[in-house]
PDB file of N, CA and C in Angstrom:
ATOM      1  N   UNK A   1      90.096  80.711  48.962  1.00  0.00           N
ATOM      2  CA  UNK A   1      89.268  81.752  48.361  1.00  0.00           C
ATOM      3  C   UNK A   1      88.894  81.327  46.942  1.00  0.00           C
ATOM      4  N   UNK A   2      87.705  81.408  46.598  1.00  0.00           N
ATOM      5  CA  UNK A   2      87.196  81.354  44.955  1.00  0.00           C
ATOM      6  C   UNK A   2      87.931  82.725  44.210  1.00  0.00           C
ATOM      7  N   UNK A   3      87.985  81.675  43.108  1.00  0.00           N
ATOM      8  CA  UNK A   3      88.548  82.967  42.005  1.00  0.00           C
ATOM      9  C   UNK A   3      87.806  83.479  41.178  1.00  0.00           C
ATOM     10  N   UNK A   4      86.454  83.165  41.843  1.00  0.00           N
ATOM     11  CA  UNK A   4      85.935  83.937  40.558  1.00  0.00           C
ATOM     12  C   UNK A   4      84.491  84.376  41.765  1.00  0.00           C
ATOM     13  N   UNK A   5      84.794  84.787  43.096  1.00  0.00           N
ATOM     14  CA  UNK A   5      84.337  85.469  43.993  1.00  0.00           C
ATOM     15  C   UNK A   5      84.886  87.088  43.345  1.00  0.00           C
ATOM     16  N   UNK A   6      83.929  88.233  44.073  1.00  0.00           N
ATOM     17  CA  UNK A   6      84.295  89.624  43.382  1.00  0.00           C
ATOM     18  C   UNK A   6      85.538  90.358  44.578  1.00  0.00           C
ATOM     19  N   UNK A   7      86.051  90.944  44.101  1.00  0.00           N
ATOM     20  CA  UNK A   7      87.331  91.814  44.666  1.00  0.00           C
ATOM     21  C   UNK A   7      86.580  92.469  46.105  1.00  0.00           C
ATOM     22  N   UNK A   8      85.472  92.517  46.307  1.00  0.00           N
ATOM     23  CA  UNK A   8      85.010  92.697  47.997  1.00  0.00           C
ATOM     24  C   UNK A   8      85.515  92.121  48.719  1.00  0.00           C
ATOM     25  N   UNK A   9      85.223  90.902  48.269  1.00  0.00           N
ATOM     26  CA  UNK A   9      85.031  89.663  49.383  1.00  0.00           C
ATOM     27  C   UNK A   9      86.558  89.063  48.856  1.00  0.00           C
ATOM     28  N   UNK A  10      87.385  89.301  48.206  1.00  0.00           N
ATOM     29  CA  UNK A  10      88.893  89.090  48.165  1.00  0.00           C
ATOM     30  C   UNK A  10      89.552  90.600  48.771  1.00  0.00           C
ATOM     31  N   UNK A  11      90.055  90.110  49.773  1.00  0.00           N
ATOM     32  CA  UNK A  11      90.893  91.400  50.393  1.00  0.00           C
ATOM     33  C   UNK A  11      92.413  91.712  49.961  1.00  0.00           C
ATOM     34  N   UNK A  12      93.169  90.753  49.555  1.00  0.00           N
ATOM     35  CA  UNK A  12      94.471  91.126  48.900  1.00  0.00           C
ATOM     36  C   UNK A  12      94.439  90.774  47.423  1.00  0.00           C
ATOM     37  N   UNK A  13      93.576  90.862  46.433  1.00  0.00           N
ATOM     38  CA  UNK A  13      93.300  90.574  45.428  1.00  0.00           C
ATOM     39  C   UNK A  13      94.205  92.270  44.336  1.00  0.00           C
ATOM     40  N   UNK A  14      95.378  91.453  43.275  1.00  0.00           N
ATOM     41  CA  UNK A  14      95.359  92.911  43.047  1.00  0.00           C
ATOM     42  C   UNK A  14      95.484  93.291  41.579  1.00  0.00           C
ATOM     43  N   UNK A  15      94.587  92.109  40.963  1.00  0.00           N
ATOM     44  CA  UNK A  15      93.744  92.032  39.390  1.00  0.00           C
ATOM     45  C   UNK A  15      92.569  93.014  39.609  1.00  0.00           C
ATOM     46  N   UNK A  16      91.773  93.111  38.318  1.00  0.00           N
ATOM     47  CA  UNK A  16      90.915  94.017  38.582  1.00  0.00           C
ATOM     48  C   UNK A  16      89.210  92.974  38.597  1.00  0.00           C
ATOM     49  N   UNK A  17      88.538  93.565  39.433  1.00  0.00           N
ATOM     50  CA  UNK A  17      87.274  92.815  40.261  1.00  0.00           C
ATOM     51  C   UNK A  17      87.030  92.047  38.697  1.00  0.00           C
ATOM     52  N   UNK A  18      85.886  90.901  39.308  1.00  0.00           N
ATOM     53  CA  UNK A  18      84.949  90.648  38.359  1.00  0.00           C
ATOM     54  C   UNK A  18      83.563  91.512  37.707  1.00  0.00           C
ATOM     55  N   UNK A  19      83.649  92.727  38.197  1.00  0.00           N
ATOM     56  CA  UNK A  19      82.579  93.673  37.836  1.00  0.00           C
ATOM     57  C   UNK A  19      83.716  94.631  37.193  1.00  0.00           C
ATOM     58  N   UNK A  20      84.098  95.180  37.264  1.00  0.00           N
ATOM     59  CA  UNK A  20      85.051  95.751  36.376  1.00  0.00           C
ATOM     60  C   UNK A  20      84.827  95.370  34.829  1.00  0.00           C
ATOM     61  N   UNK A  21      85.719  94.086  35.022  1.00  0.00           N
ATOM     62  CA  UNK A  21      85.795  93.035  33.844  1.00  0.00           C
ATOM     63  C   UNK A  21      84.611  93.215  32.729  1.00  0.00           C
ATOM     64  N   UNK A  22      83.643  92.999  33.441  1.00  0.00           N
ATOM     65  CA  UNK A  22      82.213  92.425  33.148  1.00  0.00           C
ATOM     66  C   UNK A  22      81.564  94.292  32.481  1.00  0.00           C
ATOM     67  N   UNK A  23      82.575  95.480  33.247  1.00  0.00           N
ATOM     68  CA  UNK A  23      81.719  96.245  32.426  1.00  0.00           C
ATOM     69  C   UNK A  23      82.656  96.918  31.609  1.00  0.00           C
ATOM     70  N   UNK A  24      84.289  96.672  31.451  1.00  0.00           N
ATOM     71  CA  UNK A  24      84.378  97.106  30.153  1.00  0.00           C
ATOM     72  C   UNK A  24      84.425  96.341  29.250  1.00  0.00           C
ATOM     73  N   UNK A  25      84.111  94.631  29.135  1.00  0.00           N
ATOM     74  CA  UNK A  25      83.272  93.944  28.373  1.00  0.00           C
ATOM     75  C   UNK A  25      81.953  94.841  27.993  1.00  0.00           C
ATOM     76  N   UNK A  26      81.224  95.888  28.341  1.00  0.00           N
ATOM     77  CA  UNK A  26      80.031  95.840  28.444  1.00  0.00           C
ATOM     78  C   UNK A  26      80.089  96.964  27.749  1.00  0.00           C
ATOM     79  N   UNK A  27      81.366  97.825  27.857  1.00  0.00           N
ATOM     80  CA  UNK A  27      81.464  99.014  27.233  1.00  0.00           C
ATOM     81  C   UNK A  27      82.018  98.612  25.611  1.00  0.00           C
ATOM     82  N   UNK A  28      83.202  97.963  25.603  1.00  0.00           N
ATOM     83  CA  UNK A  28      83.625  97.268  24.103  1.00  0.00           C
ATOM     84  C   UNK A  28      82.375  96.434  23.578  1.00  0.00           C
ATOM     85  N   UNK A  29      81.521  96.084  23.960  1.00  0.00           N
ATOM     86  CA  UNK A  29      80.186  95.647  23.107  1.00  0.00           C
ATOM     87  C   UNK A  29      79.464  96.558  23.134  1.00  0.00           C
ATOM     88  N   UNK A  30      78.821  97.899  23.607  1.00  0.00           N
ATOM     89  CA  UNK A  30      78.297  98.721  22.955  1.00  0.00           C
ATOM     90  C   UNK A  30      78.890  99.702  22.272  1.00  0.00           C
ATOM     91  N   UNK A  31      80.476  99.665  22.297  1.00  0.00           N
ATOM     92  CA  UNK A  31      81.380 100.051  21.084  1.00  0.00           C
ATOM     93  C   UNK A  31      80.990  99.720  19.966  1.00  0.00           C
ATOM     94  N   UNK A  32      81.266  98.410  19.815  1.00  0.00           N
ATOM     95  CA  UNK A  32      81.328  97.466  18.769  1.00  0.00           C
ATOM     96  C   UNK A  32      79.963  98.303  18.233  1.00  0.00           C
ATOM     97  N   UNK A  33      78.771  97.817  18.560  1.00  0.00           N
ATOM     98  CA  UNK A  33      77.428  97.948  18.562  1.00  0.00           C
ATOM     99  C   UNK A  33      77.410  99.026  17.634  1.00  0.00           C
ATOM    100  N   UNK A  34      77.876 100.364  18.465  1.00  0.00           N
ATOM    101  CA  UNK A  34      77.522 101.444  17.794  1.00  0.00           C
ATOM    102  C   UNK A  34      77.989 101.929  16.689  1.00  0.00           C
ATOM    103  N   UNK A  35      79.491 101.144  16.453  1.00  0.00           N
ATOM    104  CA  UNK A  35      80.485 100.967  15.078  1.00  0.00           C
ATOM    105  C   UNK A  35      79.556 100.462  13.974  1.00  0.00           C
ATOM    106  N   UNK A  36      79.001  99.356  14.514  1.00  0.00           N
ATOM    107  CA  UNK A  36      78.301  98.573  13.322  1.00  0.00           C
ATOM    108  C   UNK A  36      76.884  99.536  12.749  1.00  0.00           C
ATOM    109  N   UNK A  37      75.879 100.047  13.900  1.00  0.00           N
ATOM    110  CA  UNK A  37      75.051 100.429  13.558  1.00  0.00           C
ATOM    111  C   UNK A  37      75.595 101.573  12.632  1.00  0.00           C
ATOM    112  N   UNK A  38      76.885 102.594  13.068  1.00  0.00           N
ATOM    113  CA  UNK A  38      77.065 103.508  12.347  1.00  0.00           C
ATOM    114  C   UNK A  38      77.538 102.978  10.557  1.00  0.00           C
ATOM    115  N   UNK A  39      78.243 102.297  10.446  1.00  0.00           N
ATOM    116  CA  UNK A  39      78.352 101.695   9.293  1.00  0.00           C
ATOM    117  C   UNK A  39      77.245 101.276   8.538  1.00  0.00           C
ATOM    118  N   UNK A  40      76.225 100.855   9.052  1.00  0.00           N
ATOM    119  CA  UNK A  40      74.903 100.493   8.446  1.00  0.00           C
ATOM    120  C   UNK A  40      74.228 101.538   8.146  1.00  0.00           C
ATOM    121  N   UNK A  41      73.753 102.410   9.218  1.00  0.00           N
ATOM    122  CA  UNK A  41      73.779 103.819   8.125  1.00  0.00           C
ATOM    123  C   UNK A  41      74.380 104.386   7.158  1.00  0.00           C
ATOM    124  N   UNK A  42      75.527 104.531   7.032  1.00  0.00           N
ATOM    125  CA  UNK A  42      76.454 104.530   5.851  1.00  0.00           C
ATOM    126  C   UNK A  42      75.927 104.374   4.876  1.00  0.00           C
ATOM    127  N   UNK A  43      75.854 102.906   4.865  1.00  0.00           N
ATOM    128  CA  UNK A  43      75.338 102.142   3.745  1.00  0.00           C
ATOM    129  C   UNK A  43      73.834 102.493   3.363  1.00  0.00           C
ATOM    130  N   UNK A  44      73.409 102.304   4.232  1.00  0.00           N
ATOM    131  CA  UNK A  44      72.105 103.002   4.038  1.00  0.00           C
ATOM    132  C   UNK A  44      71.851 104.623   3.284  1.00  0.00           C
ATOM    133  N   UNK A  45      72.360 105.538   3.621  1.00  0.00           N
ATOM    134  CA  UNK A  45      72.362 106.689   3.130  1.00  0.00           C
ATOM    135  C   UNK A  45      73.332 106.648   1.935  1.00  0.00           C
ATOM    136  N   UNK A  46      74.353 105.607   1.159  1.00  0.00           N
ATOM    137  CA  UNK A  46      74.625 105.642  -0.279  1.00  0.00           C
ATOM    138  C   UNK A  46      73.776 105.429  -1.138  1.00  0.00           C
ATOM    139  N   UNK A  47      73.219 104.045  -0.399  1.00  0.00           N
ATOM    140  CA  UNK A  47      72.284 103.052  -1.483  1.00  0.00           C
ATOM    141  C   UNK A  47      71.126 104.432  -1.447  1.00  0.00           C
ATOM    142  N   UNK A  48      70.604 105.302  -0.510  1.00  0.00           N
ATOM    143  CA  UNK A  48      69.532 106.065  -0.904  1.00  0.00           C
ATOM    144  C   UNK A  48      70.445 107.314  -1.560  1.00  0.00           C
ATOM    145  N   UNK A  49      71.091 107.703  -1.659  1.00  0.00           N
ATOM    146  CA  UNK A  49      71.799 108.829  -2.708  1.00  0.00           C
ATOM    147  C   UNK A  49      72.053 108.222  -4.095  1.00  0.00           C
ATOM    148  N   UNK A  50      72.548 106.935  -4.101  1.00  0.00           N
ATOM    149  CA  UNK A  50      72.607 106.207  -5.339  1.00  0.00           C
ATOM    150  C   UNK A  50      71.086 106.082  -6.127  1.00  0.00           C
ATOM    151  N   UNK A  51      70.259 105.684  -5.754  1.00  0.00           N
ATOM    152  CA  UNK A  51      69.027 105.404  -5.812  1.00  0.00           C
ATOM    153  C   UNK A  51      67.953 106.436  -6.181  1.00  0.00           C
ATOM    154  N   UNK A  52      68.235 107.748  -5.873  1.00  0.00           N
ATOM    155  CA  UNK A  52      67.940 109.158  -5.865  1.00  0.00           C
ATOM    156  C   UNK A  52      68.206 109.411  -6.842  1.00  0.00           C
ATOM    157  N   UNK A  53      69.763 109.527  -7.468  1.00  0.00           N
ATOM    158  CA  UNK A  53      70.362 110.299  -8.445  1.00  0.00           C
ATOM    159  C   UNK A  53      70.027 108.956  -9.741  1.00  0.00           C
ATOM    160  N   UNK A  54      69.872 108.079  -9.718  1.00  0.00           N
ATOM    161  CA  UNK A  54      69.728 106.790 -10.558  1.00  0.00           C
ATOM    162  C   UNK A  54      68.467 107.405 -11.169  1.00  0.00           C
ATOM    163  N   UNK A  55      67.267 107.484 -10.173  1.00  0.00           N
ATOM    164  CA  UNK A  55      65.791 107.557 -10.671  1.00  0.00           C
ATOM    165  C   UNK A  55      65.783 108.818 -11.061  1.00  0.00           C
ATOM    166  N   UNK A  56      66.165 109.639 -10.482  1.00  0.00           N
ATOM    167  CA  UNK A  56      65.927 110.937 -10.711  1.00  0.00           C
ATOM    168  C   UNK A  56      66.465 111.165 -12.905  1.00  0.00           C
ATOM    169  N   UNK A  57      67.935 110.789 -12.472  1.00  0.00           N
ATOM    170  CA  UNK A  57      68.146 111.269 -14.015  1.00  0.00           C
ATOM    171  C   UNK A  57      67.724 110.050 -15.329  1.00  0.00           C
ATOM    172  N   UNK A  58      66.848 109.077 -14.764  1.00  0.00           N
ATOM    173  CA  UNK A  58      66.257 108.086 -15.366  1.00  0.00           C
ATOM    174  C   UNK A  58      64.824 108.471 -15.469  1.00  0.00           C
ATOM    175  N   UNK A  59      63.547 109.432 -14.878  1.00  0.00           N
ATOM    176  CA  UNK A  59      62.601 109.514 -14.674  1.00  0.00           C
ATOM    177  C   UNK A  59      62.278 110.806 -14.800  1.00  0.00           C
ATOM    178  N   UNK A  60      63.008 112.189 -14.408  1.00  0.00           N
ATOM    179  CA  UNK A  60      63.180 113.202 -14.558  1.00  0.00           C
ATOM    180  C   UNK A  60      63.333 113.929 -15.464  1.00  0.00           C
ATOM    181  N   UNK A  61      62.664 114.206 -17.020  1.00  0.00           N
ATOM    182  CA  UNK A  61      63.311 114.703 -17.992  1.00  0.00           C
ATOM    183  C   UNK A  61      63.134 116.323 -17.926  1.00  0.00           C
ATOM    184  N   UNK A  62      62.303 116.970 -17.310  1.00  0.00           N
ATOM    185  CA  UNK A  62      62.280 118.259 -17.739  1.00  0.00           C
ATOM    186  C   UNK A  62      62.423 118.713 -15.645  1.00  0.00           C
ATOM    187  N   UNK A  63      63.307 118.699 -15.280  1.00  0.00           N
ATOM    188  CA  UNK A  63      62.653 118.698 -13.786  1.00  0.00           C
ATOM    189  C   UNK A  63      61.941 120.475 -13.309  1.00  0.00           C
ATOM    190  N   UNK A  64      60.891 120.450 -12.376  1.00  0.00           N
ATOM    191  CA  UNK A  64      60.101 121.866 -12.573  1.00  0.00           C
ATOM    192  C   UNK A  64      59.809 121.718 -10.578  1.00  0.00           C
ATOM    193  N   UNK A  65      58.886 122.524 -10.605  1.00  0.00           N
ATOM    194  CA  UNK A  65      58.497 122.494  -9.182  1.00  0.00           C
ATOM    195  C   UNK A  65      57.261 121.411  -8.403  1.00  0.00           C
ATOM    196  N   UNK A  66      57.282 120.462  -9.387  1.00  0.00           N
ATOM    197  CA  UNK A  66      56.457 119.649  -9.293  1.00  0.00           C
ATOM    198  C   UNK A  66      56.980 118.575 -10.148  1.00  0.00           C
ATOM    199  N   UNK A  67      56.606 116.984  -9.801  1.00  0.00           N
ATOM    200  CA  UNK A  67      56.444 116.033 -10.651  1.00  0.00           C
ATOM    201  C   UNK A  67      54.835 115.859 -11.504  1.00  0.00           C
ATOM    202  N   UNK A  68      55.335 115.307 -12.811  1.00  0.00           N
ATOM    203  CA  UNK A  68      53.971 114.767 -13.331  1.00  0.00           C
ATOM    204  C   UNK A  68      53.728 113.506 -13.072  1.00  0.00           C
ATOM    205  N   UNK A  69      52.542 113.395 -13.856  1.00  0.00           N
ATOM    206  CA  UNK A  69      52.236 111.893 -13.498  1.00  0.00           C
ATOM    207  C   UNK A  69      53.188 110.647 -13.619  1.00  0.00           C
ATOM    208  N   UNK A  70      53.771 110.812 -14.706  1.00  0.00           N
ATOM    209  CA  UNK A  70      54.352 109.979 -15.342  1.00  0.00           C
ATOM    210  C   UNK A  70      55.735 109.568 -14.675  1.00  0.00           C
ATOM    211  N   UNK A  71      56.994 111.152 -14.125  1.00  0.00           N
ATOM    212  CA  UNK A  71      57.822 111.279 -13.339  1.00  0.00           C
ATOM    213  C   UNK A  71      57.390 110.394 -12.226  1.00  0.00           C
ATOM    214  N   UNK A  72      56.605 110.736 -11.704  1.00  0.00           N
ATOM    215  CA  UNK A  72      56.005 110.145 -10.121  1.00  0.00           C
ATOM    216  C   UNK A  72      55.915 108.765 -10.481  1.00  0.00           C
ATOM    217  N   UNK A  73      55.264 107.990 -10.938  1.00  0.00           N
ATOM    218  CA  UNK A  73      55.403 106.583 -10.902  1.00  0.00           C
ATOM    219  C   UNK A  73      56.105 106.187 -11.781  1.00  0.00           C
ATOM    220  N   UNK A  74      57.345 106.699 -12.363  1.00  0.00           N
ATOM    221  CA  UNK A  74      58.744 106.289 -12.720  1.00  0.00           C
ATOM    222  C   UNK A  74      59.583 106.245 -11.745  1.00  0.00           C
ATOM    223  N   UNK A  75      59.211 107.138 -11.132  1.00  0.00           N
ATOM    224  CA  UNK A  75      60.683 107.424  -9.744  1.00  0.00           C
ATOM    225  C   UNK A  75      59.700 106.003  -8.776  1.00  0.00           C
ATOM    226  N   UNK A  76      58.326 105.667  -8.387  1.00  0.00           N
ATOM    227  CA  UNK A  76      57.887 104.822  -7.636  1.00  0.00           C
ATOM    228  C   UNK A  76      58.259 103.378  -8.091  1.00  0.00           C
ATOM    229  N   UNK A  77      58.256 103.339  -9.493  1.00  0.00           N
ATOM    230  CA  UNK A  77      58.516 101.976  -9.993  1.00  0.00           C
ATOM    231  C   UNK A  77      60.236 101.455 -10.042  1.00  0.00           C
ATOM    232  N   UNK A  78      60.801 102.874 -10.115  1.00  0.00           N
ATOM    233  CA  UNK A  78      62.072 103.036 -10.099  1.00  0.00           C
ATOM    234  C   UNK A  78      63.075 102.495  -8.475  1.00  0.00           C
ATOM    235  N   UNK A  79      62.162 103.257  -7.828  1.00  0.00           N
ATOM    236  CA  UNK A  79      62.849 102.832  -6.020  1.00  0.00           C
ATOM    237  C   UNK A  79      62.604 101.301  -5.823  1.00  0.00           C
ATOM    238  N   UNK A  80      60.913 100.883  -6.376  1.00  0.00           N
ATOM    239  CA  UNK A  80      60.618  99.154  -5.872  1.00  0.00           C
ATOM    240  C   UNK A  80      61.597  98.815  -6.637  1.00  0.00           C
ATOM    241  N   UNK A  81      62.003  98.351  -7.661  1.00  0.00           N
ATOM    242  CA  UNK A  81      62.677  97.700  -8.265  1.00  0.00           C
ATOM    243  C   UNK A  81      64.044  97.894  -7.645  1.00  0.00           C
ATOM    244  N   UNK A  82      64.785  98.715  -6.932  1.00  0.00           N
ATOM    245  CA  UNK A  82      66.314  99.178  -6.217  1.00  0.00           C
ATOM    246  C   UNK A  82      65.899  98.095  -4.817  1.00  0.00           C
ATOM    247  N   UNK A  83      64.695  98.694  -4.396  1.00  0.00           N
ATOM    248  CA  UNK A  83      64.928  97.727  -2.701  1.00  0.00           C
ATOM    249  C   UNK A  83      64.539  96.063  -3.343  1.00  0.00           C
ATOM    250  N   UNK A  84      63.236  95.824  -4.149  1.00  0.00           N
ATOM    251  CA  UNK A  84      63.865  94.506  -4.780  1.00  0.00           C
ATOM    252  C   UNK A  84      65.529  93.671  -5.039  1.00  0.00           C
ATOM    253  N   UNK A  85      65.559  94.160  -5.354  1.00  0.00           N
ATOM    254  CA  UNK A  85      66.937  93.685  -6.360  1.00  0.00           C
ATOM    255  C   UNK A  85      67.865  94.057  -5.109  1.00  0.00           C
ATOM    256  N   UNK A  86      67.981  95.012  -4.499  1.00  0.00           N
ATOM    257  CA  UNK A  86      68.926  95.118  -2.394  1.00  0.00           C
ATOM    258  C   UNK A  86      68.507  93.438  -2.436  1.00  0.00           C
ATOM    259  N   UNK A  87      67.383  93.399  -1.912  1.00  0.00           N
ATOM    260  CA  UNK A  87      66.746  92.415  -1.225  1.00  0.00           C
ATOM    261  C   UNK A  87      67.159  91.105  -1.216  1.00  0.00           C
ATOM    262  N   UNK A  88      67.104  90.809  -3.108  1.00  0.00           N
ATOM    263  CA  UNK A  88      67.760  89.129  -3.892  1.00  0.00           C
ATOM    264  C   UNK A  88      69.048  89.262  -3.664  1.00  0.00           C
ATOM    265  N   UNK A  89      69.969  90.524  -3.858  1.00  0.00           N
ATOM    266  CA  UNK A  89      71.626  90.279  -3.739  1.00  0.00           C
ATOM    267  C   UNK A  89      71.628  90.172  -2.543  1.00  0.00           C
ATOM    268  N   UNK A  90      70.667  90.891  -1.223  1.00  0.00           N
ATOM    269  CA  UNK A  90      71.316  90.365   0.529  1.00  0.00           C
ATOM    270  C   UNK A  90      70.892  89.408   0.433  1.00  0.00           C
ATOM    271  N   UNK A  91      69.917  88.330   0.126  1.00  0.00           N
ATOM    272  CA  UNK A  91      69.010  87.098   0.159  1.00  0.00           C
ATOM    273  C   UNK A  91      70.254  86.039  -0.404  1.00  0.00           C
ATOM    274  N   UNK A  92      70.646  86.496  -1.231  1.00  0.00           N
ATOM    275  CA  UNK A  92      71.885  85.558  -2.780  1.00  0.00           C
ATOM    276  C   UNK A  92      73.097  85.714  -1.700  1.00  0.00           C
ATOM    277  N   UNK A  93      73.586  86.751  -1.336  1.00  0.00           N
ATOM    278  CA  UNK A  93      74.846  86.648   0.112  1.00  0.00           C
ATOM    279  C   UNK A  93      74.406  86.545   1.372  1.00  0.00           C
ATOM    280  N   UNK A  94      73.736  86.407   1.991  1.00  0.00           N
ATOM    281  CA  UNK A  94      73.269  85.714   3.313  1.00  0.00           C
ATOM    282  C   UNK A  94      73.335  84.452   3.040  1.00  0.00           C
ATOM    283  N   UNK A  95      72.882  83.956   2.213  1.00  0.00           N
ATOM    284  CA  UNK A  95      72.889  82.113   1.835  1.00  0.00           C
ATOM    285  C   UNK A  95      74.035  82.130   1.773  1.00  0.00           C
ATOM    286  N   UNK A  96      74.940  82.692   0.960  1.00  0.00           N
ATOM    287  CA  UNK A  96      76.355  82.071   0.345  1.00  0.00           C
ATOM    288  C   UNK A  96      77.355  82.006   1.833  1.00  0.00           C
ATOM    289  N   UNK A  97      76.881  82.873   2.499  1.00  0.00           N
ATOM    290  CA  UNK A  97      77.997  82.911   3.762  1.00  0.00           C
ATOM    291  C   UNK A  97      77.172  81.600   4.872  1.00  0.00           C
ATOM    292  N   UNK A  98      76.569  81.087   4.698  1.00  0.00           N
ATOM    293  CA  UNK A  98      76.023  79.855   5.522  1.00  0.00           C
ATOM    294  C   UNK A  98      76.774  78.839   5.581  1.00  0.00           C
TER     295      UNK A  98
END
């Protein structure tokens, strides 16, 4: 008998099939998966609370029910420059781990 035939076609076999195997492999990788994606949100929703409260009390001096001109493309010049500068430190550690 092949051993790596599936538990059908092995009749006294009393490990668990090769489909088994193959799907809680299948389940611990969309574990994994969904661990990671959840962590990346994480991160994602600091860096935008960090980023928020940064511009805001950097750009914001009188805050009202509206921005002015000036607020508004402080807080715009304020965010490019945050996902910039994300961008060079993941760019500066993606290289370094190569």
């Amino acid at each position: 008998m092949d051993p790596y035939s599936s538990s059908s076609a092995s009749s006294g076999s009393s490990g668990p099939s090769t489909e088994a195997i193959m799907d809680q492999l299948k389940n611990q990788l969309a574990q994994a998966y969904a661990e990671e994606f959840l962590e990346a949100l994480k991160l994602t929703f600091l860096l935008f609370l960090t980023v928020r409260g940064k511009c805001f009390t950097k750009c914001i001096t009188k805050p009202g029910t509206s921005l002015s001109g000036s607020e508004s493309s402080c807080v715009s010049r304020c965010v490019d420059r945050y996902i910039e500068a994300t961008g060079i430190i993941g760019r500066a550690l993606f290289s370094s781990q190569r």
